[in-house]
Protein backbone atom coordinates (compact mmCIF):
# COMPACT_ATOMS: atom_id res chain seq x y z
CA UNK A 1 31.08 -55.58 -57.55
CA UNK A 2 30.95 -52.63 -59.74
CA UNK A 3 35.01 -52.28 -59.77
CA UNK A 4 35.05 -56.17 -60.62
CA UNK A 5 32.46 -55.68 -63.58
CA UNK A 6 34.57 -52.70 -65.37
CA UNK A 7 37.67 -54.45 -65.40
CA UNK A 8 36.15 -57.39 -66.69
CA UNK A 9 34.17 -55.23 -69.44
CA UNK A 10 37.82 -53.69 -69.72
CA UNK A 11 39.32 -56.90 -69.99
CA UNK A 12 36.87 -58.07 -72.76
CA UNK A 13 37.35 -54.70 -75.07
CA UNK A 14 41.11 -55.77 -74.81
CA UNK A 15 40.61 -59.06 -75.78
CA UNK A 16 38.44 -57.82 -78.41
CA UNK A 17 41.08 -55.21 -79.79
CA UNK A 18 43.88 -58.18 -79.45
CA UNK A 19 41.32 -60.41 -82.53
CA UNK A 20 40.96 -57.18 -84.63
CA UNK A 21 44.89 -56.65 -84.79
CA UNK A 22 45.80 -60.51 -85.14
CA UNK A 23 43.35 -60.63 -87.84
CA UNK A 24 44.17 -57.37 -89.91
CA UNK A 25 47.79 -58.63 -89.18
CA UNK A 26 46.92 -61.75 -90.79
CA UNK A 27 45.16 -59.88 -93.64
CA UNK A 28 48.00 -58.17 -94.35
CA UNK A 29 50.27 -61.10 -93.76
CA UNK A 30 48.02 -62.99 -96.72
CA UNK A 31 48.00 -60.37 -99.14
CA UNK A 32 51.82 -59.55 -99.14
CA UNK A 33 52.22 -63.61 -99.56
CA UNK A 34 50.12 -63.54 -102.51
CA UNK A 35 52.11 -60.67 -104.00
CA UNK A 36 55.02 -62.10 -103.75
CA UNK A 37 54.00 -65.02 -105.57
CA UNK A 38 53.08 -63.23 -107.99
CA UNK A 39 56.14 -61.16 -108.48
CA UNK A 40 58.16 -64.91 -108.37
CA UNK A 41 56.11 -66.01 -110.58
CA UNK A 42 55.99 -63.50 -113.29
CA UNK A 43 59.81 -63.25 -112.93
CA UNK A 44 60.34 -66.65 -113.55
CA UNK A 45 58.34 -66.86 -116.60
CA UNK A 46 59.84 -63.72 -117.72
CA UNK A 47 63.34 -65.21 -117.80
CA UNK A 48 62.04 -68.64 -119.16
CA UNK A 49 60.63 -66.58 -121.79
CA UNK A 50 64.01 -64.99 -122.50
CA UNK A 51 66.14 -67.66 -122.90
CA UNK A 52 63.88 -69.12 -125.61
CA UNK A 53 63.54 -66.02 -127.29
């Protein structure tokens, strides 16, 4: 039992480790979205702005 117990503790941590990257992946994923909208966004009105001017 006690080899079947670690490797399913093991098992666990690994599934564990697996969440934390998905969700600092997804974090990351989020935050570069969100600056890229930005940067298309400020663009854009920077060239609508042009044109008028």
């Amino acid at each position: 039992m006690e080899v079947a117990d670690k490797a399913l503790v093991t098992g666990a941590e690994g599934v564990d480790a697996a969440k934390r990257l998905g969700n600092a992946t997804f974090d990351l994923a989020k935050t570069a979205t969100g600056k890229i909208s930005s940067l298309i966004t400020d663009r854009a009105s920077g060239r609508r702005g042009g044109d008028e001017g």
